[in-house]
C-alpha atoms as a PDB file:
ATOM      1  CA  UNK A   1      21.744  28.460  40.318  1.00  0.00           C
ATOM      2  CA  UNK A   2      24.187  31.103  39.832  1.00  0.00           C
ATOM      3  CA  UNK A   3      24.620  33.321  36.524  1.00  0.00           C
ATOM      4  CA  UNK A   4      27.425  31.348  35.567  1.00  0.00           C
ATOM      5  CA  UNK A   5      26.366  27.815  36.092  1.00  0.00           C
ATOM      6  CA  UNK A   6      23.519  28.882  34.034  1.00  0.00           C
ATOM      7  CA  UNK A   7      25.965  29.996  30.845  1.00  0.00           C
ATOM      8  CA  UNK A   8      27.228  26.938  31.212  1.00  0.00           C
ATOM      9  CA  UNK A   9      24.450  24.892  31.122  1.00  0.00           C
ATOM     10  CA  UNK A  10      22.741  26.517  28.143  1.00  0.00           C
ATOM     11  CA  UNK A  11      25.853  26.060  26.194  1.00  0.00           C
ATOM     12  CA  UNK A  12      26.094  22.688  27.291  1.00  0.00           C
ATOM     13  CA  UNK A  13      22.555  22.054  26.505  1.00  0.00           C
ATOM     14  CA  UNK A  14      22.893  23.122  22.585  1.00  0.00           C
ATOM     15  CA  UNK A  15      25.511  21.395  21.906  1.00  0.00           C
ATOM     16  CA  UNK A  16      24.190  18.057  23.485  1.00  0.00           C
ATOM     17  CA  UNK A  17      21.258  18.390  21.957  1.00  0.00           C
ATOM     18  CA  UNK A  18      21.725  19.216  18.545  1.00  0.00           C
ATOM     19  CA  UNK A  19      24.037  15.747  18.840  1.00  0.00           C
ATOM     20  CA  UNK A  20      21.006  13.732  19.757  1.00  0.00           C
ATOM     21  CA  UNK A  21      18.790  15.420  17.381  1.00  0.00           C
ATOM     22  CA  UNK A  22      21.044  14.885  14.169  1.00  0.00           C
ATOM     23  CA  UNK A  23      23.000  11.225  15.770  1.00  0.00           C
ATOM     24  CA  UNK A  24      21.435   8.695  13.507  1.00  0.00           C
ATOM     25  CA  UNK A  25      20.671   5.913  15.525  1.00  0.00           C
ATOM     26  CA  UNK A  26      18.528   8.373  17.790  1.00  0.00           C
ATOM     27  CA  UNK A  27      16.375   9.334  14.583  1.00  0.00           C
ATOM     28  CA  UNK A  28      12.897  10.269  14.311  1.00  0.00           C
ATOM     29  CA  UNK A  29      11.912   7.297  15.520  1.00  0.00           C
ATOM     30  CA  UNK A  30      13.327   7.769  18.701  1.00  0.00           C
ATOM     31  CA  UNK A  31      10.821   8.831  21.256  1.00  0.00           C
ATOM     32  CA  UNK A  32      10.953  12.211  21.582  1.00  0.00           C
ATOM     33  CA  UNK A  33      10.957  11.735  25.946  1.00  0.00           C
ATOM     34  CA  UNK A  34      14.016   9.418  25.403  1.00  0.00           C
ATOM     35  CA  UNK A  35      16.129  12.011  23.487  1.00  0.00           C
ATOM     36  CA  UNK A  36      15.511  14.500  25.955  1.00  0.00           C
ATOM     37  CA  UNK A  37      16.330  11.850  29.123  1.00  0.00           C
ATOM     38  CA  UNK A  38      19.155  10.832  26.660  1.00  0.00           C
ATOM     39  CA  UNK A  39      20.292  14.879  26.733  1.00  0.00           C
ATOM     40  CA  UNK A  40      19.609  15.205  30.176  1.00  0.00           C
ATOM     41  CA  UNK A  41      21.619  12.674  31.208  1.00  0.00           C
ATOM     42  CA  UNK A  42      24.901  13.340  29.675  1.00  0.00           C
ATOM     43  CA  UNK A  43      24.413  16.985  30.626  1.00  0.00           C
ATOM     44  CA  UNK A  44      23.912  15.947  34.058  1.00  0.00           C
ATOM     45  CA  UNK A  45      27.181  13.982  33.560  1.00  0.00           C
ATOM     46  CA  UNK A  46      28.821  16.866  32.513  1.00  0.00           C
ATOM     47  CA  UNK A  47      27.406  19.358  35.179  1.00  0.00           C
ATOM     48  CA  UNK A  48      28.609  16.856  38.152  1.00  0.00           C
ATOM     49  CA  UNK A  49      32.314  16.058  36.634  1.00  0.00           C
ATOM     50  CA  UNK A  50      33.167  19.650  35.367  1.00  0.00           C
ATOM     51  CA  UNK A  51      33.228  23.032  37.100  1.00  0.00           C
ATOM     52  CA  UNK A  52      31.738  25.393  34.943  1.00  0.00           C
ATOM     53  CA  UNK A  53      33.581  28.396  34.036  1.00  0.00           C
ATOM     54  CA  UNK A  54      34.044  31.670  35.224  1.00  0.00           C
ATOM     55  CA  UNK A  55      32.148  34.295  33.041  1.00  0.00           C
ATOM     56  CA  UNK A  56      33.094  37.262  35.079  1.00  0.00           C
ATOM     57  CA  UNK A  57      32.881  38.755  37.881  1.00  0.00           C
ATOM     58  CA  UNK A  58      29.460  38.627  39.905  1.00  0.00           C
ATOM     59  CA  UNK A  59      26.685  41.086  38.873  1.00  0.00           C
ATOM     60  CA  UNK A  60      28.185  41.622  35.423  1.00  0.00           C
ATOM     61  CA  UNK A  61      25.218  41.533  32.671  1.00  0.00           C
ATOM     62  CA  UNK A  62      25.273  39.020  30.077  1.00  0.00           C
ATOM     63  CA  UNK A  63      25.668  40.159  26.247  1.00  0.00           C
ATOM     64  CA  UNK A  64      22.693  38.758  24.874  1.00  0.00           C
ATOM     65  CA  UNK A  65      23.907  39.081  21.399  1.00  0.00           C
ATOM     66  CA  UNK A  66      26.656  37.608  21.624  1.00  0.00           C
ATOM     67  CA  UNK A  67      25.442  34.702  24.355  1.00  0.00           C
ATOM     68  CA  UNK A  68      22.231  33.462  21.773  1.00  0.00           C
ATOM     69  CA  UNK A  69      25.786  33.356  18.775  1.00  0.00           C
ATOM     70  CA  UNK A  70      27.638  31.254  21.446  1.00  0.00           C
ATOM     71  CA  UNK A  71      24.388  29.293  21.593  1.00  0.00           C
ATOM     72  CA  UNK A  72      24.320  29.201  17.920  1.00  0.00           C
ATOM     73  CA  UNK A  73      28.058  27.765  17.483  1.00  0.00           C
ATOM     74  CA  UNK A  74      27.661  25.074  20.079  1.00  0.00           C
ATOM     75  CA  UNK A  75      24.551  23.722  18.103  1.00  0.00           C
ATOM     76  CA  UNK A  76      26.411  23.552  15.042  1.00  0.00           C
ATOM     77  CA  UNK A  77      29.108  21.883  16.675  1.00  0.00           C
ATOM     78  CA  UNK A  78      26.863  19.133  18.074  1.00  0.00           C
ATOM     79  CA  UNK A  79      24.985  18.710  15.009  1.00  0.00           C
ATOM     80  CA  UNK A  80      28.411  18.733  12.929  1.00  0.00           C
ATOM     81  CA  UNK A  81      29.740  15.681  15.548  1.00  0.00           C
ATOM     82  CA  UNK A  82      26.630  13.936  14.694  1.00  0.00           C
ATOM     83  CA  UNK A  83      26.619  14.524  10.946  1.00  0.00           C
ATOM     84  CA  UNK A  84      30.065  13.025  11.141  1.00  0.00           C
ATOM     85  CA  UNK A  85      28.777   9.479  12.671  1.00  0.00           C
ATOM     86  CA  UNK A  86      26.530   9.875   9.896  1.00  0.00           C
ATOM     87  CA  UNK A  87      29.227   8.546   7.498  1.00  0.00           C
ATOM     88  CA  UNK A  88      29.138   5.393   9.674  1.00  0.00           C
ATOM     89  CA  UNK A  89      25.723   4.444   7.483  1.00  0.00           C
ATOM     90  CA  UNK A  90      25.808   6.639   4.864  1.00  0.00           C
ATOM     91  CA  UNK A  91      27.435   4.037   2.756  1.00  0.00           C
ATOM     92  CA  UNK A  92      25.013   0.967   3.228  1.00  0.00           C
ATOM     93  CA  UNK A  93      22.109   3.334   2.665  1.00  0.00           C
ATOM     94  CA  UNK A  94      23.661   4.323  -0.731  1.00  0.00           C
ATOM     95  CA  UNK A  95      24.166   0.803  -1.787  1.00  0.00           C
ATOM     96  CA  UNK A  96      20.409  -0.185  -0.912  1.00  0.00           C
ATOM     97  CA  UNK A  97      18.675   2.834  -2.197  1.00  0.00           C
ATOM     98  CA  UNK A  98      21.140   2.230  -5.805  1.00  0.00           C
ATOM     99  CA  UNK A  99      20.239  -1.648  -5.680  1.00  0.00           C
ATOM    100  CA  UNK A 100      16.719  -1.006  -4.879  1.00  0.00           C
ATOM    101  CA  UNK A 101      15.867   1.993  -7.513  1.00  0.00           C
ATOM    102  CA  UNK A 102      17.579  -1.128 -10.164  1.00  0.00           C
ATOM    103  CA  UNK A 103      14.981  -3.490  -8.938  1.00  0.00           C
ATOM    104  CA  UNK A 104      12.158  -1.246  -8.467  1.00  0.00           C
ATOM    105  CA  UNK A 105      11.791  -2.065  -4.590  1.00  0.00           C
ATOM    106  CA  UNK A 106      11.480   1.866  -3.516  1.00  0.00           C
ATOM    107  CA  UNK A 107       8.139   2.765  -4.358  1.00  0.00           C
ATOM    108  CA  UNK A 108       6.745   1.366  -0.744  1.00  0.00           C
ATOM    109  CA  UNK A 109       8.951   3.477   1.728  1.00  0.00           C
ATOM    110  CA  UNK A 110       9.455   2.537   5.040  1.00  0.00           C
ATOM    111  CA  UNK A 111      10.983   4.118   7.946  1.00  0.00           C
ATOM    112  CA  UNK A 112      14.179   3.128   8.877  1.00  0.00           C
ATOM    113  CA  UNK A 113      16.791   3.129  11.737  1.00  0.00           C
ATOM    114  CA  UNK A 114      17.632   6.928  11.147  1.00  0.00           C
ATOM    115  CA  UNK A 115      14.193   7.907  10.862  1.00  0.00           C
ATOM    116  CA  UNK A 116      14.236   8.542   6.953  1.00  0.00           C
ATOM    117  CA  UNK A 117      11.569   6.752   4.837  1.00  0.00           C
ATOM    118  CA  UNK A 118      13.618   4.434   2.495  1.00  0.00           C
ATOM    119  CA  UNK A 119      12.832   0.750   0.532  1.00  0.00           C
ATOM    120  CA  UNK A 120      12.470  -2.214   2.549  1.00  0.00           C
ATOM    121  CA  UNK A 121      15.811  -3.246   1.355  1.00  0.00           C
ATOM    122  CA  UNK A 122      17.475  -0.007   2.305  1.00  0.00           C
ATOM    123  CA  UNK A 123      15.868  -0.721   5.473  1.00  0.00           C
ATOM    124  CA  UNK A 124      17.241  -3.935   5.478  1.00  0.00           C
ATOM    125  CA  UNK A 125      21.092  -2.758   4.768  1.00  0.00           C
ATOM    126  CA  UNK A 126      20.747   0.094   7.097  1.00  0.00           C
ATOM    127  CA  UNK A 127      19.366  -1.943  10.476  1.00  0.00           C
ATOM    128  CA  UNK A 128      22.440  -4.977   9.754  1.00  0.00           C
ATOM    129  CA  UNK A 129      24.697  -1.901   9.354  1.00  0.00           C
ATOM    130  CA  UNK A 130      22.922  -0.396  12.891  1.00  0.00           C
ATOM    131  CA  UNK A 131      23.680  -4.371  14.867  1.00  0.00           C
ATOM    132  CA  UNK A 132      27.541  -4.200  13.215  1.00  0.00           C
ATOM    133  CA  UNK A 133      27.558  -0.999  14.319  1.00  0.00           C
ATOM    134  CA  UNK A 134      26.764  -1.710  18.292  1.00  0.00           C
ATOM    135  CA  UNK A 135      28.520  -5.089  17.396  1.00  0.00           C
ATOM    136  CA  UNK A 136      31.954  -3.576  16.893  1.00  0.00           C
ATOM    137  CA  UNK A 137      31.404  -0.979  19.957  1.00  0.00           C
ATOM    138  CA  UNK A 138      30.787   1.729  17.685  1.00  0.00           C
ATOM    139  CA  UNK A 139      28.750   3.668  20.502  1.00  0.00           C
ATOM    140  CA  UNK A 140      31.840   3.797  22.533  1.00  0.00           C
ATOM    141  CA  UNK A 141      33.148   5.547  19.443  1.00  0.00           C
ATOM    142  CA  UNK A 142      30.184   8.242  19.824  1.00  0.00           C
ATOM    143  CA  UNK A 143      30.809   8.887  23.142  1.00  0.00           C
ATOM    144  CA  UNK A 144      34.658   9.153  22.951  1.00  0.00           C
ATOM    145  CA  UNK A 145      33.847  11.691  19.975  1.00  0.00           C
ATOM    146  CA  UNK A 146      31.649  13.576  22.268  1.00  0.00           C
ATOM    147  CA  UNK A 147      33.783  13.873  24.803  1.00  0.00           C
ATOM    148  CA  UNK A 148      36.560  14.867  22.836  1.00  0.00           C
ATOM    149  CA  UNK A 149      34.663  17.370  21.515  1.00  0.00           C
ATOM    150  CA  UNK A 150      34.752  19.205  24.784  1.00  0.00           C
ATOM    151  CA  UNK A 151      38.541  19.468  25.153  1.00  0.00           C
ATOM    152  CA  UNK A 152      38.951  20.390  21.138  1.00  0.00           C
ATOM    153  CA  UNK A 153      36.502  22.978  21.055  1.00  0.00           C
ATOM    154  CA  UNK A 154      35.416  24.295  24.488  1.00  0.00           C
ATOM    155  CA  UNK A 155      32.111  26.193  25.469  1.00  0.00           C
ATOM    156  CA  UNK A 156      32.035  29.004  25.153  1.00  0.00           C
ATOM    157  CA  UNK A 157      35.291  29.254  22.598  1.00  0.00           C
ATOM    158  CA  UNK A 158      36.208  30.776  18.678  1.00  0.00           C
ATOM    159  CA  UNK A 159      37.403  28.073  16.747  1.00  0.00           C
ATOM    160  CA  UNK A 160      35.775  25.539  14.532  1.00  0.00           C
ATOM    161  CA  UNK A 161      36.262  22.428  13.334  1.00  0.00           C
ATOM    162  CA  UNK A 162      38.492  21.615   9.972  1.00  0.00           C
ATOM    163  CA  UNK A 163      35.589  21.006   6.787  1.00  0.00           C
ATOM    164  CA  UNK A 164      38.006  19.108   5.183  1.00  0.00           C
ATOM    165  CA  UNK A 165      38.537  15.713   6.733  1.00  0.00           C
ATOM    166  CA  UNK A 166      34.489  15.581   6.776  1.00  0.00           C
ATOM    167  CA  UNK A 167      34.417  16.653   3.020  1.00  0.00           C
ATOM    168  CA  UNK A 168      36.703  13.797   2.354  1.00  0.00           C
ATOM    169  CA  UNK A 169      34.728  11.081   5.081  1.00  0.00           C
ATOM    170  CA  UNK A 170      31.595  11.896   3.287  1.00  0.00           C
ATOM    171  CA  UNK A 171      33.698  11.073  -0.473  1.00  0.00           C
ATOM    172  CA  UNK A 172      34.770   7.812   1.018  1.00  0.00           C
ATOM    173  CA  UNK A 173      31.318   6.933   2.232  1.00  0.00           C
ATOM    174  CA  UNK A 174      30.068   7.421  -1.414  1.00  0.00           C
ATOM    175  CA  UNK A 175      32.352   5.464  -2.616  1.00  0.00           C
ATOM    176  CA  UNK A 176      32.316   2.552  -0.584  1.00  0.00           C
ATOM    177  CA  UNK A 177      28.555   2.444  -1.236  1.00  0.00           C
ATOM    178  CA  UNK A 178      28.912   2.149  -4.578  1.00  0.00           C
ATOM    179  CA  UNK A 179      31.761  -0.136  -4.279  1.00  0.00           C
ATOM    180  CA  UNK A 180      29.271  -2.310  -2.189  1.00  0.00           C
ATOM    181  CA  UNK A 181      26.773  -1.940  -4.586  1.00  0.00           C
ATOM    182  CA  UNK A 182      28.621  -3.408  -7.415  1.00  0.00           C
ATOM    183  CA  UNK A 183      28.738  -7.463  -6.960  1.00  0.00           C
ATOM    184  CA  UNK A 184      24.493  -7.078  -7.224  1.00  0.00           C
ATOM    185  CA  UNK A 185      24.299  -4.595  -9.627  1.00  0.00           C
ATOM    186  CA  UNK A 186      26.732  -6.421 -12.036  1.00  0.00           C
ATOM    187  CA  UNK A 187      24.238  -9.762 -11.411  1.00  0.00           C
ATOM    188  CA  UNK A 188      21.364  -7.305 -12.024  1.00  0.00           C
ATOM    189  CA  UNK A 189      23.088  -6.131 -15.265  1.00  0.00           C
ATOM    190  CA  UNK A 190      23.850  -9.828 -16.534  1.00  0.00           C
ATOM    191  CA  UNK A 191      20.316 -11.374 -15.429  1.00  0.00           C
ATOM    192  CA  UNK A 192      19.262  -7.934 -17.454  1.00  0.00           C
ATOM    193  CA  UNK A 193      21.320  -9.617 -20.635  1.00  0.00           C
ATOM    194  CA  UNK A 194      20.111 -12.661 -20.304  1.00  0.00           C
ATOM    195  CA  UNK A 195      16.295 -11.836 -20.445  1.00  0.00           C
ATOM    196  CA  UNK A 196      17.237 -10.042 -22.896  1.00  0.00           C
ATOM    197  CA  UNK A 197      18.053 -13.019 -25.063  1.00  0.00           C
ATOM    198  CA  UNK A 198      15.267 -15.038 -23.337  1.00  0.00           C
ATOM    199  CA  UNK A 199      12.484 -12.378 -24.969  1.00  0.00           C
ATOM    200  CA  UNK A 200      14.499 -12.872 -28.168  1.00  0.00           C
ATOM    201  CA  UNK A 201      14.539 -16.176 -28.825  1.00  0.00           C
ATOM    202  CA  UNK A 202      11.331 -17.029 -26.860  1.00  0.00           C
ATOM    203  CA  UNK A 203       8.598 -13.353 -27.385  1.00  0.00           C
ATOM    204  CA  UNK A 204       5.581 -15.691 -26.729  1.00  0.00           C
ATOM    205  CA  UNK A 205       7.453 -15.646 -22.860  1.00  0.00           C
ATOM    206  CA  UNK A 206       6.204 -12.642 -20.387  1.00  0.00           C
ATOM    207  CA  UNK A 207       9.424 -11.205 -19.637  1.00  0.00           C
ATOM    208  CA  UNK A 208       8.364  -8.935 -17.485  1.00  0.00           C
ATOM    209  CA  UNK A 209       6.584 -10.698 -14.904  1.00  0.00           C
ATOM    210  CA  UNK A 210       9.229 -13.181 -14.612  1.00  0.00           C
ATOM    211  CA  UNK A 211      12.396 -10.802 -14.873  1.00  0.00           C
ATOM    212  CA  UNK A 212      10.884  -8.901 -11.595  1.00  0.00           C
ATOM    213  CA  UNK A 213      10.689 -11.803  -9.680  1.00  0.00           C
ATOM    214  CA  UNK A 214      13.915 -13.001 -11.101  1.00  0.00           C
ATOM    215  CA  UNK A 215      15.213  -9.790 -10.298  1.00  0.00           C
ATOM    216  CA  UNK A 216      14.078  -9.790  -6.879  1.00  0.00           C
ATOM    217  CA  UNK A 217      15.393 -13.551  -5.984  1.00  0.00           C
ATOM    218  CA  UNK A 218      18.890 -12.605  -6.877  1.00  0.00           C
ATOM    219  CA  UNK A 219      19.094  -9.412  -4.892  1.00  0.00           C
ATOM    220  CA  UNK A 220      17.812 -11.544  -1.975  1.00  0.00           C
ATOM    221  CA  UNK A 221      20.353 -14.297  -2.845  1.00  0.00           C
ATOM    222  CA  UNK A 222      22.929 -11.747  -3.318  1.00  0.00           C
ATOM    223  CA  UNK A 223      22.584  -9.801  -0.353  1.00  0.00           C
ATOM    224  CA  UNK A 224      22.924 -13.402   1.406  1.00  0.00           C
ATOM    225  CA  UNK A 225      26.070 -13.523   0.182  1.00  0.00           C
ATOM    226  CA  UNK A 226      27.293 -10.074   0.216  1.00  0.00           C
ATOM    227  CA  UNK A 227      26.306 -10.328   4.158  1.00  0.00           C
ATOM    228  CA  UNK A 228      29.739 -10.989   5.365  1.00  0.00           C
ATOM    229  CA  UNK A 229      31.275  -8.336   2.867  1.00  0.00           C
ATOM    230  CA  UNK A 230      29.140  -6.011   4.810  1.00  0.00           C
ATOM    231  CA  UNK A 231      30.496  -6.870   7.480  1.00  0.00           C
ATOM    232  CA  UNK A 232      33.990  -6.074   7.216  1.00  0.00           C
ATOM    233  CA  UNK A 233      33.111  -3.105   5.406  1.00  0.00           C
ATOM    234  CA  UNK A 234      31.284  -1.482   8.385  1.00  0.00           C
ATOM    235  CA  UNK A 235      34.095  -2.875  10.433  1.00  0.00           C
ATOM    236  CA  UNK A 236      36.453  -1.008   8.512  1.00  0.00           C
ATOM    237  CA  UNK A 237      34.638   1.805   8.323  1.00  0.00           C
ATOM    238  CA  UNK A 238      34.386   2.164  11.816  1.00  0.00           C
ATOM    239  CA  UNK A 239      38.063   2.458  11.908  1.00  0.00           C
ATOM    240  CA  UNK A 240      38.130   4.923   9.257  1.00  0.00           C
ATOM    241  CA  UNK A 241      35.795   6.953  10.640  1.00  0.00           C
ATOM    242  CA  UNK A 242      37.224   6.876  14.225  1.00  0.00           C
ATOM    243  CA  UNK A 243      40.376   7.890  12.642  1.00  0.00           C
ATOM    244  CA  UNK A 244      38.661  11.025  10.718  1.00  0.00           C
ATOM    245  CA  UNK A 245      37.022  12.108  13.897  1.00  0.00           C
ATOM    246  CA  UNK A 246      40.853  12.168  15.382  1.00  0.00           C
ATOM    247  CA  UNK A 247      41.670  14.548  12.715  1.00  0.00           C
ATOM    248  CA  UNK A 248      38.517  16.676  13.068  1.00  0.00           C
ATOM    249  CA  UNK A 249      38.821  17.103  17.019  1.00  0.00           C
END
């Protein structure tokens, strides 16, 4: 392997793998051997469809300064890429974790398909999100994204992606969670009213013991319903966030 092919596989390496690490549907609970086949993979991929560069001419010594920076920007530029699909979850993840802190359903965390411990109804939200996601060829997204990245930003380069459009993705994520949110939490806040009046008119009546398995029933019933809402809202989203990538790269 000469000096150069070398570069060029160490910057192709960081990037790639700070990707994987930070993609969330290759979480923590990926295995860690299927990450690195996953990495090895598309840098072999890589390697066999692209020449690598010219870093000068033979014999020339490497900056090592200046090589472990390179290294440095091509990790943040992988992990930026995959902080980006982020968004693609980010709001169904808001919307359970705001549903379930109403119900008190997040004091038994479990892991879910990013790897973060969340309630069973986050968990819930977030692996229907995960199907739609495949569902709607959202992976061909990721890899289109990836590859893009390459042309945008090449190994090696200066410039950096735009902070703004992300800024803005992860607004709009927030806000469609919350937006999502909103037909349970406003049947939360009127079965709320209505024990309310129950514990008025009736104190002999334990409230409490039936309002948290009434309160549990209609998020379940709810989220039944809201199911096809959720659907066209990670459809949509995968649009929107296809569209932010174009601006980014």
């Amino acid at each position: 392997m000469t000096q150069e092919l070398a570069v060029f596989t160490g910057l192709l390496l960081a990037r790639l793998g700070a990707f994987v690490a930070v993609m969330p549907l290759w979480g923590a609970r990926t295995p860690r051997g299927v990450r690195i086949g996953l990495v090895v993979a598309l840098a072999g991929f890589y390697l066999g469809s692209a020449s690598p560069p010219q870093a000068g001419p033979p014999g020339v010594a490497i900056d090592s300064v200046r090589y472990g920076l390179t290294l440095v920007r091509e990790a943040l530029l992988g992990a930026a890429l995959g902080f980006a699909l982020n968004l693609f979850l980010l709001p169904v993840r808001v919307a359970g974790e705001f549903v379930a802190q109403q119900v008190g359903l997040n004091i038994a965390p479990l892991p879910g398909p990013t790897g973060d411990a969340a309630g069973p109804l986050t968990t819930i939200f977030e692996t229907t999100a995960a199907l739609v996601f495949l569902g709607v060829d959202g992976h061909h997204v990721v890899f289109a994204a990836l590859h893009a990245s390459f042309a945008t930003f090449p190994l090696g380069g200066m410039t950096i992606p735009q902070t703004g459009p992300m800024v803005t993705g992860l607004a709009v994520a927030y806000e469609m969670g919350v937006l999502l949110a909103a037909p349970l939490a406003t049947c939360l806040f009127l079965l709320a009213i209505t024990l309310a009046i129950m514990a008025r008119t009736a104190p002999q009546l334990n409230i409490y013991s039936v309002g948290f398995t009434l309160q549990v029933l209609v998020v379940l019933v709810g989220s039944l319903f809201l199911l096809p809402e959720m659907v066209r809202t990670m459809t949509a989203l995968t649009g929107r966030v296809s569209d932010l990538l174009a601006a980014v790269l």
